[in-house]
C-alpha atoms as a PDB file:
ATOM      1  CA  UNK A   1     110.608 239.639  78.511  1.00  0.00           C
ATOM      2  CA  UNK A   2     110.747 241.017  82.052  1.00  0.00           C
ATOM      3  CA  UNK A   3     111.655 238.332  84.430  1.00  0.00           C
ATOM      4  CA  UNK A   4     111.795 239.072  88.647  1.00  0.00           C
ATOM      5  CA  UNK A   5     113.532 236.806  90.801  1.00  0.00           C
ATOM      6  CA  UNK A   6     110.743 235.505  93.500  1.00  0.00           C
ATOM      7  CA  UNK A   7     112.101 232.720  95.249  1.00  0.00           C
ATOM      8  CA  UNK A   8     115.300 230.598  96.340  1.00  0.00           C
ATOM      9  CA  UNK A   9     114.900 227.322  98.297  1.00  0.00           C
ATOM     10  CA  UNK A  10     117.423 227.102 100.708  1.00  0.00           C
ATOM     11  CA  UNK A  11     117.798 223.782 102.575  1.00  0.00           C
ATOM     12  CA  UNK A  12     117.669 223.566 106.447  1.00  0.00           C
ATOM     13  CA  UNK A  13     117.471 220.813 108.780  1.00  0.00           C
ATOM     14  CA  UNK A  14     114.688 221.703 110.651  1.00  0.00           C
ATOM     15  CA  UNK A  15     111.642 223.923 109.328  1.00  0.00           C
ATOM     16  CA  UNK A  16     110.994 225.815 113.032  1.00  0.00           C
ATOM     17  CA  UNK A  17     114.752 226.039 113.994  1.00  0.00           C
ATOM     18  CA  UNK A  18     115.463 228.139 110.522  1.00  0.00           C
ATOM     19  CA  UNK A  19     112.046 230.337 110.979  1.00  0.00           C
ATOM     20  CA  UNK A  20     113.525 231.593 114.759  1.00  0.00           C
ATOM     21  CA  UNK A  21     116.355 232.388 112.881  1.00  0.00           C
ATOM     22  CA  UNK A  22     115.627 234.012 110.388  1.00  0.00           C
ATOM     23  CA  UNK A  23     112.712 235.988 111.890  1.00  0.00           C
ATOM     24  CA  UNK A  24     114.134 236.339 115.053  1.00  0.00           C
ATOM     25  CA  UNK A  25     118.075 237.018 114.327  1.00  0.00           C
ATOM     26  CA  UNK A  26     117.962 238.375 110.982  1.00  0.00           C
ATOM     27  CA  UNK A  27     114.386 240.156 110.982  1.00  0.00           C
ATOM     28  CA  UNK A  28     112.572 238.312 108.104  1.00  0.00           C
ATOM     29  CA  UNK A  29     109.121 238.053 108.021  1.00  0.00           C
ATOM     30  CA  UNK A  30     107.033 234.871 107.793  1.00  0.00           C
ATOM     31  CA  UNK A  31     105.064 234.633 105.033  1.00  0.00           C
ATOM     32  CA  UNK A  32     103.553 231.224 104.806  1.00  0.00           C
ATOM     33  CA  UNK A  33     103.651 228.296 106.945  1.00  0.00           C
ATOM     34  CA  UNK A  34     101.586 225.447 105.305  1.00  0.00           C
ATOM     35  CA  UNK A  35     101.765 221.555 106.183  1.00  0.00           C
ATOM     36  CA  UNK A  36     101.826 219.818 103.566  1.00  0.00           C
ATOM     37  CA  UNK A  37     102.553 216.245 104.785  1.00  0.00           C
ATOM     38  CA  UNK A  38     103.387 215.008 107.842  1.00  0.00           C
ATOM     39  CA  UNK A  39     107.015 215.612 107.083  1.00  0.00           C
ATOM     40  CA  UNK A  40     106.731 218.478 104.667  1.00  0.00           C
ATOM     41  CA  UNK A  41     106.011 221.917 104.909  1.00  0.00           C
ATOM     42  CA  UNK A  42     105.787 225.376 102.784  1.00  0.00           C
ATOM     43  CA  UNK A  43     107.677 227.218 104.558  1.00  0.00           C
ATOM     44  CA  UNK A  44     108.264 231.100 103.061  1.00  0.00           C
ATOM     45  CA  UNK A  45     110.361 234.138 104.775  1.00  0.00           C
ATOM     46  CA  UNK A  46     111.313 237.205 103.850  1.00  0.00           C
ATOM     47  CA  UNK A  47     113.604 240.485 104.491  1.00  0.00           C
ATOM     48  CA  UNK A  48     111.107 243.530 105.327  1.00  0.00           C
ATOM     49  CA  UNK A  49     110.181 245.563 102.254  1.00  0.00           C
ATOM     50  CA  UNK A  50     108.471 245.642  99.102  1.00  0.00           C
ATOM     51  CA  UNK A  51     109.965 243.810  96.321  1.00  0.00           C
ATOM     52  CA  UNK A  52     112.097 241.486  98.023  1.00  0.00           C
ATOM     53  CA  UNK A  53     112.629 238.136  97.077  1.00  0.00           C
ATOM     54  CA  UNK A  54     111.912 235.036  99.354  1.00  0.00           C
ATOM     55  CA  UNK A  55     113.473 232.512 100.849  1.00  0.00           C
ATOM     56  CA  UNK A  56     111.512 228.879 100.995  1.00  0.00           C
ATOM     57  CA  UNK A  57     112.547 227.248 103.507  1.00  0.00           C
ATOM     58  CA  UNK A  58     113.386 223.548 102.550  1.00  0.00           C
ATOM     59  CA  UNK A  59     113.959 221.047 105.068  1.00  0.00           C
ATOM     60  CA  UNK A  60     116.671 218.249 103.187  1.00  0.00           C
ATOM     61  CA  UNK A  61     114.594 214.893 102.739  1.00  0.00           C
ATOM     62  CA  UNK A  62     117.224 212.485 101.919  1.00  0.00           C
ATOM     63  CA  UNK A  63     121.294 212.088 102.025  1.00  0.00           C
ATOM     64  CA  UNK A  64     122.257 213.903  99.649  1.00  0.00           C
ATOM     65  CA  UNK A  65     120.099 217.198 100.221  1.00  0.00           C
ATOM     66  CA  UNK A  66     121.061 216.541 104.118  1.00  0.00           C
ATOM     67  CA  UNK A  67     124.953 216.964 102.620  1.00  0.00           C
ATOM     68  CA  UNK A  68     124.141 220.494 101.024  1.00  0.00           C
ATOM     69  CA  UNK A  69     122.668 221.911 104.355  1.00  0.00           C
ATOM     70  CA  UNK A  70     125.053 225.374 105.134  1.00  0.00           C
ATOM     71  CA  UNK A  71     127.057 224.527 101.862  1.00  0.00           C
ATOM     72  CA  UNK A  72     124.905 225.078  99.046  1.00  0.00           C
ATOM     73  CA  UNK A  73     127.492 226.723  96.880  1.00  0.00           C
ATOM     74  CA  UNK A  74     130.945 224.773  98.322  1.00  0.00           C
ATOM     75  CA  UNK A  75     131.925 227.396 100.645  1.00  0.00           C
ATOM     76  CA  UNK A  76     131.217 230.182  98.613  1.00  0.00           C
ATOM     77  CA  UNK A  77     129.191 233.373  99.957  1.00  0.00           C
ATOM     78  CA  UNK A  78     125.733 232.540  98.812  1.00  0.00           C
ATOM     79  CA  UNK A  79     123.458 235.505  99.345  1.00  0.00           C
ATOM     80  CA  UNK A  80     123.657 238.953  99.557  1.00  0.00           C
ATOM     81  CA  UNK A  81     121.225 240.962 101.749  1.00  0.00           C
ATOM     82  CA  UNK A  82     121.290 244.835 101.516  1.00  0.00           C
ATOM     83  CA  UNK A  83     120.824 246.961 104.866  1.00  0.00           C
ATOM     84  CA  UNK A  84     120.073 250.373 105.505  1.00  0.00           C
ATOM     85  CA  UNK A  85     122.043 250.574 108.692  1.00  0.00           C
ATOM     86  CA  UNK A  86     125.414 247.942 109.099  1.00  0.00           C
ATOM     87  CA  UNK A  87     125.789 249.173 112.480  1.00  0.00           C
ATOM     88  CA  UNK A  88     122.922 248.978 114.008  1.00  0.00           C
ATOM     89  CA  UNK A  89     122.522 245.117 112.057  1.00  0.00           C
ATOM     90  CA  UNK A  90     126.268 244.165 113.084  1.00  0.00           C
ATOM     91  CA  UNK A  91     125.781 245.315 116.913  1.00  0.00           C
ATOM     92  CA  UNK A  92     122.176 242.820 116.500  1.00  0.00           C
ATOM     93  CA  UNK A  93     123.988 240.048 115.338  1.00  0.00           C
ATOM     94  CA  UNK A  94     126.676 240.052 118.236  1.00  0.00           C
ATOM     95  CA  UNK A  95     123.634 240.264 120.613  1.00  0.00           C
ATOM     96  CA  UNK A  96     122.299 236.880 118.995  1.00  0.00           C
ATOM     97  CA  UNK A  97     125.832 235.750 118.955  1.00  0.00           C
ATOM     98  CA  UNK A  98     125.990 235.116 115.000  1.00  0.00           C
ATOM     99  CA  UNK A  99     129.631 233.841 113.934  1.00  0.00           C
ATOM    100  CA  UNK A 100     130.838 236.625 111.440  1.00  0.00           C
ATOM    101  CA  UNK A 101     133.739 235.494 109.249  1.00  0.00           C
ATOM    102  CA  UNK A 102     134.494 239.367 108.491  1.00  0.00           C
ATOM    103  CA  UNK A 103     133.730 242.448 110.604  1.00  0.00           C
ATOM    104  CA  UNK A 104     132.295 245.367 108.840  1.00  0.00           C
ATOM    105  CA  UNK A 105     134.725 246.853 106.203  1.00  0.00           C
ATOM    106  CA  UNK A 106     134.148 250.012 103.824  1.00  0.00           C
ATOM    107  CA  UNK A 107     134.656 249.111 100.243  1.00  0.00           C
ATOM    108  CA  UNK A 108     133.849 251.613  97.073  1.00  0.00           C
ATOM    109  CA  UNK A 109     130.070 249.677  96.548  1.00  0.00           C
ATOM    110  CA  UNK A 110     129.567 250.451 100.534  1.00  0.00           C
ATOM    111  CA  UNK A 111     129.898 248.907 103.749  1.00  0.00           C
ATOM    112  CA  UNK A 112     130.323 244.362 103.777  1.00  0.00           C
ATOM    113  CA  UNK A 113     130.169 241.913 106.294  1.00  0.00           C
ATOM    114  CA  UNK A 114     130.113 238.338 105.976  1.00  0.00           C
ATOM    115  CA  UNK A 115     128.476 235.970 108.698  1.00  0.00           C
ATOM    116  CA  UNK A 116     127.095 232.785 108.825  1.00  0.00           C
ATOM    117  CA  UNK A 117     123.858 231.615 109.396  1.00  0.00           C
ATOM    118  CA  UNK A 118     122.317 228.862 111.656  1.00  0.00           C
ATOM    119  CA  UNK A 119     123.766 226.242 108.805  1.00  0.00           C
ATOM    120  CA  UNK A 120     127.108 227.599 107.967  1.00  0.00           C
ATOM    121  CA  UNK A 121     125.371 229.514 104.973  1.00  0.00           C
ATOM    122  CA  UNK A 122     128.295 232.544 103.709  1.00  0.00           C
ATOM    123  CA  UNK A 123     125.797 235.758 103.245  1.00  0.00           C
ATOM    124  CA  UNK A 124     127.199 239.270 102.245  1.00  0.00           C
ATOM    125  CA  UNK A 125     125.583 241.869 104.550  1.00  0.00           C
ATOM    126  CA  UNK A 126     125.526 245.543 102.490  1.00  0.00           C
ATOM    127  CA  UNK A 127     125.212 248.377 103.440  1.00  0.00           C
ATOM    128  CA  UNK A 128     125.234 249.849  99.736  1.00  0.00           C
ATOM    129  CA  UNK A 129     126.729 253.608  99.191  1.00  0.00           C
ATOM    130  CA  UNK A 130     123.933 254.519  97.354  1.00  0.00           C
ATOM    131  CA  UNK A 131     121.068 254.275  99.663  1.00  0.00           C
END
């Protein structure tokens, strides 16, 4: 069986507050923006490039999804994204004034940095030796 990761929902608090983020600050691209009910939307984003999996954008609908906004995983770094350039991406996110819990650092898989995003979200930031 071959099996390709698509999609991860990630809960936000507010559908249009996590699309400027993500599009604006980390570069995603929007893919789909559908109203579903008055209160729901289908909300999909992207990194650039072919063959990356999505993001839906979920906005938490009762207490206990409102609880696992920015801690989906207790605290824990929760998604990677690769780069091509950790410079150029580190220098961007200090322009949109993202907090980042470590500064970049060379390790023997590449270059890391951790920040947060607009939730409190931990994401690795690579910058993989191999590309």
């Amino acid at each position: 069986m071959n099996h390709v990761l698509a999609r991860i929902a990630l809960l936000v608090n507010d559908y249009d507050e996590a699309i400027q983020f993500y599009t604006q600050v980390l570069g995603f691209e929007l893919v789909e923006d559908t109203t579903l009910t008055p209160d729901k939307r289908w909300v999909i984003v992207k990194p650039q490039g072919e063959g990356t999996c999505s993001l839906l954008l979920a906005k938490a609908s009762d207490d206990e999804q409102k609880l696992r906004v920015g801690n989906q995983t207790g605290g824990r770094v929760f998604l990677f994204l690769y780069t091509d350039d950790i410079d150029r991406d580190y220098a961007r996110l200090q322009q949109f004034g993202v907090k980042i819990l470590r500064t970049p650092s060379s390790e023997a898989y590449g270059k890391v940095l951790v920040l947060e995003d607009l939730y409190g979200n931990k994401w690795d930031l690579i910058q993989p030796s191999s590309l």
